[in-house]
N, C-alpha and C. Protein backbone atom coordinates (compact mmCIF):
# COMPACT_ATOMS: atom_id res chain seq x y z
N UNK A 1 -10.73 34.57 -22.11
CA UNK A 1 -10.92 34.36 -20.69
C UNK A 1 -10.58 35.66 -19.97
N UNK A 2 -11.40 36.23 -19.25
CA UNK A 2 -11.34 37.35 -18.50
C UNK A 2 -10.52 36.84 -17.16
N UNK A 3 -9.58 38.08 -16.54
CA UNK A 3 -8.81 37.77 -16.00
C UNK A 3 -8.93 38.79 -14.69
N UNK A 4 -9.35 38.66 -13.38
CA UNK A 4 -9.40 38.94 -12.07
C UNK A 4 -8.99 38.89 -11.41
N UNK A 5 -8.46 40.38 -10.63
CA UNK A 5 -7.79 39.77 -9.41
C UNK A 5 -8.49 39.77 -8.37
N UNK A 6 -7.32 39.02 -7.26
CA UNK A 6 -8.77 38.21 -6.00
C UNK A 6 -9.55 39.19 -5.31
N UNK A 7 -8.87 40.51 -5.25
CA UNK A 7 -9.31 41.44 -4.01
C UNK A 7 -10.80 41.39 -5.29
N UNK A 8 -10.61 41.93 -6.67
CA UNK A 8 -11.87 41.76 -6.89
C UNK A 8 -12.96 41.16 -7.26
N UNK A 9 -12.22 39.75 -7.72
CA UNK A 9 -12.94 38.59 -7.45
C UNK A 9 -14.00 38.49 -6.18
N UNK A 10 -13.39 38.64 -4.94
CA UNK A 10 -13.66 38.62 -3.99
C UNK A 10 -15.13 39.64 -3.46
N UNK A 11 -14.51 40.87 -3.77
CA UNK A 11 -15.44 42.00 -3.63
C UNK A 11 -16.71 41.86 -4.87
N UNK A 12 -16.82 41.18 -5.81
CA UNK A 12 -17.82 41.38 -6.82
C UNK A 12 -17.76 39.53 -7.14
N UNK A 13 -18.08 38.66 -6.37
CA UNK A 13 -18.19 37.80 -6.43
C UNK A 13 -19.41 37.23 -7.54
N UNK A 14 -20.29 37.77 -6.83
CA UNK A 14 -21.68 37.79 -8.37
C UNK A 14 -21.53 37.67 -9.30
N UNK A 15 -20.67 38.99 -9.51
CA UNK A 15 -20.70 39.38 -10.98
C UNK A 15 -19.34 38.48 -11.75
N UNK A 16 -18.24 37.83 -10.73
CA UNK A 16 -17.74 37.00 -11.36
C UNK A 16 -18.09 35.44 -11.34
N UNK A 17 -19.07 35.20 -10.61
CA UNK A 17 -19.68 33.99 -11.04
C UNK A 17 -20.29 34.08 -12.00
N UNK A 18 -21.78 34.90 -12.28
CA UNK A 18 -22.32 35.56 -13.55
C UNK A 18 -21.11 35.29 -15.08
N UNK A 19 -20.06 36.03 -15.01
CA UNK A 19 -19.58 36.13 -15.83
C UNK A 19 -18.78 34.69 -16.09
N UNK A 20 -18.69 33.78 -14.98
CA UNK A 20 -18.06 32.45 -15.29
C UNK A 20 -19.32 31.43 -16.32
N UNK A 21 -20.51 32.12 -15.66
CA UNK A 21 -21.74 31.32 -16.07
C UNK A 21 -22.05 31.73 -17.68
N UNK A 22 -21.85 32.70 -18.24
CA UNK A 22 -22.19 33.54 -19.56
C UNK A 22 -20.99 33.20 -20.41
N UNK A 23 -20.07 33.79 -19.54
CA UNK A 23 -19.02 33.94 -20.66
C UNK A 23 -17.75 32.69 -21.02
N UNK A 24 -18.08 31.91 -19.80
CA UNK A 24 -16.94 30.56 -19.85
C UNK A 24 -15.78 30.87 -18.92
N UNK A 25 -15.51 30.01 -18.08
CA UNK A 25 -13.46 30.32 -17.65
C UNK A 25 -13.44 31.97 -17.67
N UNK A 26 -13.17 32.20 -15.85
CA UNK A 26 -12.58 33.29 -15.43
C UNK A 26 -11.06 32.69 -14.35
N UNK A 27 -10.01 33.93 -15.01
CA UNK A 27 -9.12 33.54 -14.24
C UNK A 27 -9.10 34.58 -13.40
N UNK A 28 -7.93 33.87 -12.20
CA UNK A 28 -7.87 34.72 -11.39
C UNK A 28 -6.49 34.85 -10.58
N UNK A 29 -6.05 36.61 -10.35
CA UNK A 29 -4.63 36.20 -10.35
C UNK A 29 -4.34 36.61 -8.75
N UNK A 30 -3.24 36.38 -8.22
CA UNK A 30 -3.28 36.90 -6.88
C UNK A 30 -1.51 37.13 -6.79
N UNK A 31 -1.82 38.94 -6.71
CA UNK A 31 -0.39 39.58 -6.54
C UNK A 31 0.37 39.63 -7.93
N UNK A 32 -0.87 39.95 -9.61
CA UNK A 32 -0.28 39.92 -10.77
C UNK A 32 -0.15 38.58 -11.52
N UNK A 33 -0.06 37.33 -10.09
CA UNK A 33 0.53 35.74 -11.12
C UNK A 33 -0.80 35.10 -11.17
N UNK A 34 -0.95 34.36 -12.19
CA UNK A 34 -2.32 33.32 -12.26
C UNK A 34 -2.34 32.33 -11.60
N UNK A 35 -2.97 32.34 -10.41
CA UNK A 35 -3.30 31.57 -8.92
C UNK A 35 -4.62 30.55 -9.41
N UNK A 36 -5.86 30.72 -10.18
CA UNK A 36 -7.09 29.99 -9.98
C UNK A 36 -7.45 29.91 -11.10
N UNK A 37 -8.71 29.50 -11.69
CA UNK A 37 -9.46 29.49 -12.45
C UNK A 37 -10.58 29.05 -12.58
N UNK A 38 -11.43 29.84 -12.41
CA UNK A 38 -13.58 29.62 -12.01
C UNK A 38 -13.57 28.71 -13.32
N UNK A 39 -14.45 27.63 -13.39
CA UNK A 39 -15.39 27.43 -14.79
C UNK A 39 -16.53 26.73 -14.24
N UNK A 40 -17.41 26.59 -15.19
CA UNK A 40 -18.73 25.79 -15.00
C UNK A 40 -19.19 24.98 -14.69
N UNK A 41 -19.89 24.39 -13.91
CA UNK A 41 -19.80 22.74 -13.85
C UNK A 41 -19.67 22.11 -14.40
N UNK A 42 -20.39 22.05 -15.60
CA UNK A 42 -20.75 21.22 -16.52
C UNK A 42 -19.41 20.98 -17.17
N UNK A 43 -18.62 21.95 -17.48
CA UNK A 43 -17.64 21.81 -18.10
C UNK A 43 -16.10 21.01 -17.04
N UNK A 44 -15.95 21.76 -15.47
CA UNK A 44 -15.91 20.82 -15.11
C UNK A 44 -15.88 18.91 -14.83
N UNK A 45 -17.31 19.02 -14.91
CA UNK A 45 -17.40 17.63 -15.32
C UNK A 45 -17.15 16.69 -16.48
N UNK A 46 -17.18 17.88 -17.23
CA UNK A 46 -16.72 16.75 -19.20
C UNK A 46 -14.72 16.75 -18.68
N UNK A 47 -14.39 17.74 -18.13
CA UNK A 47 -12.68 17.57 -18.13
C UNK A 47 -12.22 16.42 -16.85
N UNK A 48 -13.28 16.30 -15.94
CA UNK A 48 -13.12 15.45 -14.87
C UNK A 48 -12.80 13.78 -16.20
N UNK A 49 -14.29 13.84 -16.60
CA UNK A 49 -14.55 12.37 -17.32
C UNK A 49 -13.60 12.21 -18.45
N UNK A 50 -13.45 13.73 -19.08
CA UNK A 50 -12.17 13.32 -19.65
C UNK A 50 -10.42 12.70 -19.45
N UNK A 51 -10.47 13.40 -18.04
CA UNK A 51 -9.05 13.35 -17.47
C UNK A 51 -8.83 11.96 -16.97
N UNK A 52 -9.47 10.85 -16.93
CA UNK A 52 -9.92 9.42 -15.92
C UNK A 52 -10.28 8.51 -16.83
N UNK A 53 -9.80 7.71 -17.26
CA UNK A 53 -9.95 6.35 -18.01
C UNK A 53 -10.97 5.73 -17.13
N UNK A 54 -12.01 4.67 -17.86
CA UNK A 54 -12.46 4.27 -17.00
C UNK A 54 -11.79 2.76 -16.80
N UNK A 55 -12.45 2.20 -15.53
CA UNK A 55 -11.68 0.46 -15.76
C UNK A 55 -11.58 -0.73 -17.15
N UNK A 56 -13.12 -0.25 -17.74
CA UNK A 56 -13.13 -0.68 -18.57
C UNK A 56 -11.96 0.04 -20.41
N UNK A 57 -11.81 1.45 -19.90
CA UNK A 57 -10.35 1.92 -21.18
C UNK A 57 -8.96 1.67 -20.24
N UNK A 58 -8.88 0.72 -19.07
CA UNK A 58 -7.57 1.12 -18.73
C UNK A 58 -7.12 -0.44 -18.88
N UNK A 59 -8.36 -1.46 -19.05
CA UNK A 59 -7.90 -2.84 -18.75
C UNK A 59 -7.77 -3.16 -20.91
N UNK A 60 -8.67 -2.34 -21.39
CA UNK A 60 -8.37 -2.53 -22.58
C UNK A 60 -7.17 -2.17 -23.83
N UNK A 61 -6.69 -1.34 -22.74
CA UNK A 61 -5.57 -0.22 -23.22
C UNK A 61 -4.67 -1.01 -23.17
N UNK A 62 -3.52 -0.71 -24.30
CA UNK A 62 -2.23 -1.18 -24.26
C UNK A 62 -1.10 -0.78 -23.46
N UNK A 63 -1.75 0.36 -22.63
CA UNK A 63 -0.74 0.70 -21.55
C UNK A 63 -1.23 0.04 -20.09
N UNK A 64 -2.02 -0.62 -20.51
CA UNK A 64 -2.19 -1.37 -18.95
C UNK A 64 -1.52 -2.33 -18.90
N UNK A 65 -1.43 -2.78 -19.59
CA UNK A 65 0.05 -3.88 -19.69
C UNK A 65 1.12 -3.57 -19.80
N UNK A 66 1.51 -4.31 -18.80
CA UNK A 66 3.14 -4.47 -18.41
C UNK A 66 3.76 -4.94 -17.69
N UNK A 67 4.99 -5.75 -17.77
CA UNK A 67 5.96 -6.51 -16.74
C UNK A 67 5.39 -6.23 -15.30
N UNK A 68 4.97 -6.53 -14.84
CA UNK A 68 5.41 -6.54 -12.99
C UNK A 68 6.70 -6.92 -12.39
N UNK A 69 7.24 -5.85 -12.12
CA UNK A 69 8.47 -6.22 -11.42
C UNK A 69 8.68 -6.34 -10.26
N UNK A 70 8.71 -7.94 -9.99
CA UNK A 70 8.80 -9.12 -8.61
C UNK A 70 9.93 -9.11 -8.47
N UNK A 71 10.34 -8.73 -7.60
CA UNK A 71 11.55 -9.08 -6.48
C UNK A 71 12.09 -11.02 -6.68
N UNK A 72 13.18 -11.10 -7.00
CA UNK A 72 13.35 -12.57 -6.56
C UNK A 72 13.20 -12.91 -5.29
N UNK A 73 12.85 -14.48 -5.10
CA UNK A 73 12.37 -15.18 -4.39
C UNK A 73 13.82 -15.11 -3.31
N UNK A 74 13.43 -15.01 -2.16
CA UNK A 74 15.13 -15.26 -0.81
C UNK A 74 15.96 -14.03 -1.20
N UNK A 75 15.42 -13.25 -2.00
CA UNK A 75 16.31 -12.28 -1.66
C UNK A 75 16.57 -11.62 -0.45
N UNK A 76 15.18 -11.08 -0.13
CA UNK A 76 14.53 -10.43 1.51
C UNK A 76 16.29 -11.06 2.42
N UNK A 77 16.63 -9.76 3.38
CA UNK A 77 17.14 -10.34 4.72
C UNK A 77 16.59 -10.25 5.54
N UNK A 78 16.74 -11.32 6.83
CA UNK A 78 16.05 -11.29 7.79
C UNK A 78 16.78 -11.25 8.95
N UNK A 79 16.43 -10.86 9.87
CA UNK A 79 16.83 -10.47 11.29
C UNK A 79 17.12 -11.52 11.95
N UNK A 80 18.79 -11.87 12.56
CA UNK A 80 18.66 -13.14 13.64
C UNK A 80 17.72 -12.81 14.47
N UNK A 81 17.72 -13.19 15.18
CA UNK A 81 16.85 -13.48 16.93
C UNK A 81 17.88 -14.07 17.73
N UNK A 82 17.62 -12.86 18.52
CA UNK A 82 18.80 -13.04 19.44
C UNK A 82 18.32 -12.86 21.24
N UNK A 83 18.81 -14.11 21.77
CA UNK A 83 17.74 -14.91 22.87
C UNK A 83 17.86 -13.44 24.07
N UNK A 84 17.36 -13.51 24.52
CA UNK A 84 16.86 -12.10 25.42
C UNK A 84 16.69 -13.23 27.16
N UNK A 85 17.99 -12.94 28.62
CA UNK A 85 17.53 -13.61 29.55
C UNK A 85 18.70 -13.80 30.44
């Protein structure tokens, strides 16, 4: 992964999209530290679909189950009312 900083990221934008498009993942650093990272759509999109269960892997999954933890019943306090007159 080729590594850019922003001033020239910025200034040669083309040629680092170009090079995001050819070569895969450009990073990019701002002030020496790694701030960004360009990639492709496409690839993008496989890490999107990867990163996201869908409803149908989250209801089948064994981590979708689990206790719900309900409050007992009357626990709640509630506020007198106090006559106003």
């Amino acid at each position: 992964m080729q590594t850019w900083p922003v001033q020239d990221a910025k200034a040669r934008f083309s040629e680092f999209l170009d090079a995001c498009m050819v070569e895969g993942p450009q990073m990019v650093t701002k002030r020496g530290a790694e701030a960004a990272v360009l990639v492709p759509v496409d690839e993008w999109r496989r890490l999107q679909a990867a990163a996201r269960p869908s409803l149908k892997q989250l209801l089948l999954s064994d981590e979708a189950r689990a206790d719900l933890l309900v409050p007992a019943r009357g626990s709640a306090r509630r506020r007198k009312v106090t006559a106003v007159g």
